[in-house]
Protein backbone atom coordinates (compact mmCIF):
# COMPACT_ATOMS: atom_id res chain seq x y z
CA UNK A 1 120.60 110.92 146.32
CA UNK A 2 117.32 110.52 144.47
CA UNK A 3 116.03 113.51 143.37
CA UNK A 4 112.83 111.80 140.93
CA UNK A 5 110.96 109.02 141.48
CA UNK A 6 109.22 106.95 138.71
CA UNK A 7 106.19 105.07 139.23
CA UNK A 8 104.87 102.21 137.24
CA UNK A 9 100.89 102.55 136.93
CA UNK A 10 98.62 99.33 136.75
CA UNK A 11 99.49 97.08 139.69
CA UNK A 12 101.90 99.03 141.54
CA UNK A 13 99.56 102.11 142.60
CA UNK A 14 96.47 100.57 141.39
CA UNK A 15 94.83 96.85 141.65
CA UNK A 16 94.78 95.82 138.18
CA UNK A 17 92.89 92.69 138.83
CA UNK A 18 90.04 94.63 140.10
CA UNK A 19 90.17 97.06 137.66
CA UNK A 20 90.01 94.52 134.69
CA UNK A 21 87.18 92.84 136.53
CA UNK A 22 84.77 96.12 136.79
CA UNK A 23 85.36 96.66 133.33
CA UNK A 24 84.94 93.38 132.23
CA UNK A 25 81.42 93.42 133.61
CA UNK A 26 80.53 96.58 132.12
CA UNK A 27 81.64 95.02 128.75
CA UNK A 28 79.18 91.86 129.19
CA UNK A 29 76.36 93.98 129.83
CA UNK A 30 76.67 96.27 127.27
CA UNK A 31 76.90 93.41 124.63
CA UNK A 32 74.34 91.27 126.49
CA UNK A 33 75.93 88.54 127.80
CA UNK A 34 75.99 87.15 131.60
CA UNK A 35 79.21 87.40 133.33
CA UNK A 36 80.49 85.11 135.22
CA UNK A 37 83.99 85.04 136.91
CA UNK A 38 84.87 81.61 134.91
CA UNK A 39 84.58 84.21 131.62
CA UNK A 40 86.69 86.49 133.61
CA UNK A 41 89.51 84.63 134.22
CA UNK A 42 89.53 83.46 130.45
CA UNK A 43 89.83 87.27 129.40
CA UNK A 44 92.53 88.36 132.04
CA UNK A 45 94.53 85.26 131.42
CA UNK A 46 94.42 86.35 127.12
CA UNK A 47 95.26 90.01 128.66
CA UNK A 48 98.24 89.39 130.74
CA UNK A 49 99.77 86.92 127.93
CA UNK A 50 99.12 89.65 125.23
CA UNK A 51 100.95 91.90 127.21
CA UNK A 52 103.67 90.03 127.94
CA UNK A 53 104.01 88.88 124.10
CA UNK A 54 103.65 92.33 123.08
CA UNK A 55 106.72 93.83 125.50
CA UNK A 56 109.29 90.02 124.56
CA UNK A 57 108.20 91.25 121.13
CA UNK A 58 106.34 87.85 120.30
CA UNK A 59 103.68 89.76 119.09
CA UNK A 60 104.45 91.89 115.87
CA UNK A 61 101.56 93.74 114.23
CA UNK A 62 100.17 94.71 110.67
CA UNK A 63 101.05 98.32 111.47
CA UNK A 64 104.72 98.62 113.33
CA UNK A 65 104.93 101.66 111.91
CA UNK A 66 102.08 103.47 112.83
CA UNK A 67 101.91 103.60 116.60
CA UNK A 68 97.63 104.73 116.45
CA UNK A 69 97.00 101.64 114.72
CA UNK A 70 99.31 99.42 116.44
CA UNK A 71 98.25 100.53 119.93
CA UNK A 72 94.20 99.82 118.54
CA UNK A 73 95.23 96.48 116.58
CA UNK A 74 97.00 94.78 119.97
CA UNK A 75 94.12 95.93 122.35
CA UNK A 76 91.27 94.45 119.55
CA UNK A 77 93.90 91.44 119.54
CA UNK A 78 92.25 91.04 122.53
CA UNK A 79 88.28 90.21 122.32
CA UNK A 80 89.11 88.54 119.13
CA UNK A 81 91.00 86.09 121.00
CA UNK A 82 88.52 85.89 123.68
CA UNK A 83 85.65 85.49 121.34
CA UNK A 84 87.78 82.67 119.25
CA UNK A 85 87.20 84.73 116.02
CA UNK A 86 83.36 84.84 116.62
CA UNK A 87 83.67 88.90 115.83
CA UNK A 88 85.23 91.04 113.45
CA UNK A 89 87.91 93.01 113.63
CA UNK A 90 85.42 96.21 113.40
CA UNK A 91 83.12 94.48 116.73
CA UNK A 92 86.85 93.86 118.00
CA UNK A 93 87.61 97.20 117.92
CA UNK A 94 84.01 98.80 119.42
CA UNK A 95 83.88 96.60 122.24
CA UNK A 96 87.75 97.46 123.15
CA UNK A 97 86.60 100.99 123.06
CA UNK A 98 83.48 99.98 125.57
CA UNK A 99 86.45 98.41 127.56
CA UNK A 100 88.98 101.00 127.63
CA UNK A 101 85.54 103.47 128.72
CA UNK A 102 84.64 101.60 131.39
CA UNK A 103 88.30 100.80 132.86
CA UNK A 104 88.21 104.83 134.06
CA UNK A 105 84.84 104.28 135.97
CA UNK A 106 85.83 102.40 139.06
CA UNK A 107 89.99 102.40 139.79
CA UNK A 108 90.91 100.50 143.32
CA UNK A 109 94.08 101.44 144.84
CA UNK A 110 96.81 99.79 146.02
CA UNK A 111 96.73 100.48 150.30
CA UNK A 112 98.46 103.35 150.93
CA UNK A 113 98.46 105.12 147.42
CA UNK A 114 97.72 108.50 148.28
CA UNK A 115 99.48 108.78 151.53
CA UNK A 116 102.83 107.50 149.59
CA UNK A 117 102.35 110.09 146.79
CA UNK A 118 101.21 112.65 149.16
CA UNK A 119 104.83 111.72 151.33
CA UNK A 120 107.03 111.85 148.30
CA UNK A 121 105.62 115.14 147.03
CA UNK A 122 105.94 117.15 150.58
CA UNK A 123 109.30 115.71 150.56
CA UNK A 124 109.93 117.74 147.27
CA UNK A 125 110.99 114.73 144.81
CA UNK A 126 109.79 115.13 141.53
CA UNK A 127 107.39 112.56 140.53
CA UNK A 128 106.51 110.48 137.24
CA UNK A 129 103.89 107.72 136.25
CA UNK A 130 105.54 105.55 133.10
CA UNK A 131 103.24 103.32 131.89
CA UNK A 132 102.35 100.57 129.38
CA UNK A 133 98.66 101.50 130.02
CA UNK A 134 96.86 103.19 127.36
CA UNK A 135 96.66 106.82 127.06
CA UNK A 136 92.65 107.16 127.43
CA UNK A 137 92.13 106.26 130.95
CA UNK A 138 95.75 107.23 132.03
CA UNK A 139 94.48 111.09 133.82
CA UNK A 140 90.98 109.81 134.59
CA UNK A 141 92.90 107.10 136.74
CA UNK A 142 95.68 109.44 138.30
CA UNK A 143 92.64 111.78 139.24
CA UNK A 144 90.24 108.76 140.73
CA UNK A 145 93.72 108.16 142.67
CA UNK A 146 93.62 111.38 144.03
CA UNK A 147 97.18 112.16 143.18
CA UNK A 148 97.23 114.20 139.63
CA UNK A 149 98.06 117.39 141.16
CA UNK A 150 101.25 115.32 142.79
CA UNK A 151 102.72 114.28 139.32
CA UNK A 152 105.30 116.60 137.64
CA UNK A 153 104.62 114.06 134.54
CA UNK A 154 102.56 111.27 132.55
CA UNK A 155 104.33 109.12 130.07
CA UNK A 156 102.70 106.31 128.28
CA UNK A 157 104.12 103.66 125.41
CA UNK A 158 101.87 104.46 123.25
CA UNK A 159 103.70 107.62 123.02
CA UNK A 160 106.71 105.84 121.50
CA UNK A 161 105.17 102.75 120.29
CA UNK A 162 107.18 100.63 122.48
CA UNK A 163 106.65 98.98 125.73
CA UNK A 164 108.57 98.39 129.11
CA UNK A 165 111.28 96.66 128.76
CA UNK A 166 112.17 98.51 125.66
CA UNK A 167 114.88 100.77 125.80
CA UNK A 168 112.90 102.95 122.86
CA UNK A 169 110.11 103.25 126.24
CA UNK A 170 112.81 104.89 128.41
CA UNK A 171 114.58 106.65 125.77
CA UNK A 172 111.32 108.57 125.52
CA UNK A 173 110.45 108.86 128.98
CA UNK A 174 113.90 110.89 129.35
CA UNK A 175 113.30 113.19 126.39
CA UNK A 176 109.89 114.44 127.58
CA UNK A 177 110.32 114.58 131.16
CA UNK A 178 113.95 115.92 130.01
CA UNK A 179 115.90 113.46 132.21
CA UNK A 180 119.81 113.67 131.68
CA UNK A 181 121.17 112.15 135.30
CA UNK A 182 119.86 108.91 135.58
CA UNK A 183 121.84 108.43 139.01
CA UNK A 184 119.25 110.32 140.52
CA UNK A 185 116.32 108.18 139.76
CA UNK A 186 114.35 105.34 141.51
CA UNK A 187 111.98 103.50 139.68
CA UNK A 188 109.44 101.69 141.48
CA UNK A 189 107.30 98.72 139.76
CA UNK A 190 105.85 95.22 140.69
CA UNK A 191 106.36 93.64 137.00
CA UNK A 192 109.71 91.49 137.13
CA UNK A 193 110.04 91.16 133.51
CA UNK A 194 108.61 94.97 132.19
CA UNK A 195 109.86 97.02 134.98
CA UNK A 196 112.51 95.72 137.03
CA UNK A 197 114.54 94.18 133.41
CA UNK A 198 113.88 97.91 132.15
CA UNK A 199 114.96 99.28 134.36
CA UNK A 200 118.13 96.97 135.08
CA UNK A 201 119.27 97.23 131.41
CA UNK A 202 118.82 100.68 131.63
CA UNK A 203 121.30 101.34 134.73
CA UNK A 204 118.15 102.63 136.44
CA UNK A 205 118.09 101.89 140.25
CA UNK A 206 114.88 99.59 140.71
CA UNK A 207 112.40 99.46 143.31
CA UNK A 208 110.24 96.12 143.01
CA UNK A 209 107.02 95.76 144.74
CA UNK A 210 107.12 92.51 145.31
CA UNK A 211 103.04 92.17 146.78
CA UNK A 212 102.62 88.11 145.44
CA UNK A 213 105.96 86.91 147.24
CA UNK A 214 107.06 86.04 144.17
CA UNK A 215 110.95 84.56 143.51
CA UNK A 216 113.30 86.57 141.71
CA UNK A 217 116.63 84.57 140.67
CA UNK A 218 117.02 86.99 137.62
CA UNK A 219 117.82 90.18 138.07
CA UNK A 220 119.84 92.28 140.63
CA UNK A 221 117.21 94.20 142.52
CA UNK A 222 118.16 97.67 144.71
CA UNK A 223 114.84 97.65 146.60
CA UNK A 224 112.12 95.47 147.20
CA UNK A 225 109.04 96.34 148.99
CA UNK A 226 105.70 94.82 150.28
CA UNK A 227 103.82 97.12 150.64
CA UNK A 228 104.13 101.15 149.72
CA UNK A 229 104.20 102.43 153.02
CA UNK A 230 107.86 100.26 153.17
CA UNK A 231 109.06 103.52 150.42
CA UNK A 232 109.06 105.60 154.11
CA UNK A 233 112.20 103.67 155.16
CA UNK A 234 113.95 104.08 151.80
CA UNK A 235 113.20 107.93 150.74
């Protein structure tokens, strides 16, 4: 019987690709250039594949061992990509920080957010947000959501220096939410290779929200949900 429940962040409670967008545009007018949805695209499409470098490890950094750095080198990795070296790694690092600002000032929820949060909390599980997300906007989100008061606990990698699928991510998840029984968990993510892999090679039972119909030949899946009003008929 599950007792917590773990819930990734970006994409599974909230809608990433809106999120990105908003501040995307807040980032070309602050540095005075017209956005347009082809300049978009180019920036989400660098974002995702950094991400997903940075968690297969394909993307080691000039400062592995100090997690500050790291976490503000891969995010200015970035805009200097987008930009095709046309700023510094100082401008790299500002307009990151204009980024990371304006990705707290409009949040868009998956359907059903609250009311799934709400659910889960009045039926007394204990409940957790593990992210990759950054640390910065990590409350300001959970309170746009409506559901900080709901969550026993916040972890993020940064706090580690390691990313989902990494087992140093979930090794210190447990030791600050002090998590010993790991029968007793459910995690619950849309990310096939960050969430459900963690979670699989961490004996974690895995609940995949599966919202792009996407095909999973990979990995042995417990749950898998459309939509989060589907987590009624499982807890």
């Amino acid at each position: 019987m599950y007792k917590t429940i773990i819930f990734d962040l970006d994409d599974t409670l909230t809608n990433d690709f809106e999120n990105t967008k908003e501040a995307f545009k807040i980032v070309m007018q602050t540095i005075n250039e017209e956005y347009t949805d082809e300049k978009f695209l180019k920036f989400y499409k660098i974002d995702k594949q950094t991400w997903a470098d940075r968690a297969a490890g394909k993307l080691p950094t000039p400062y592995e061992n100090d997690k500050e750095k790291k976490a503000e080198w891969i995010r200015a990795y970035r805009f200097l990509k987008y930009f095709e070296s046309g700023v510094s790694y100082e401008e790299a690092v500002h307009i990151n920080n204009i980024y990371m600002n304006a990705m707290k000032e409009k949040v868009v929820a998956r359907e059903g957010c609250y009311e799934i949060i709400k659910y889960l909390h009045e039926k007394k599980y204990r409940l957790i947000i593990a992210t990759n997300g950054p640390i910065i906007p990590l409350k300001v989100k959970l309170q746009k959501l409506h559901i900080m008061n709901f969550i026993d606990t916040i972890f993020s990698a940064e706090e580690v220096g390691f990313m989902k699928p990494h087992d140093v991510f979930y090794k210190g998840l447990f030791e600050k939410a002090k998590i010993t029984t790991i029968k007793e968990i459910l995690f619950i993510g849309d990310d096939l290779e960050k969430d459900v892999k963690g979670a699989v090679e961490n004996s974690i039972d895995i609940c995949w929200c599966n919202y792009k119909n996407e095909v999973n030949n990979k990995y042995k899946i417990d749950y898998e949900i459309h939509n989060l009003k589907e987590l009624e008929e499982i807890l």
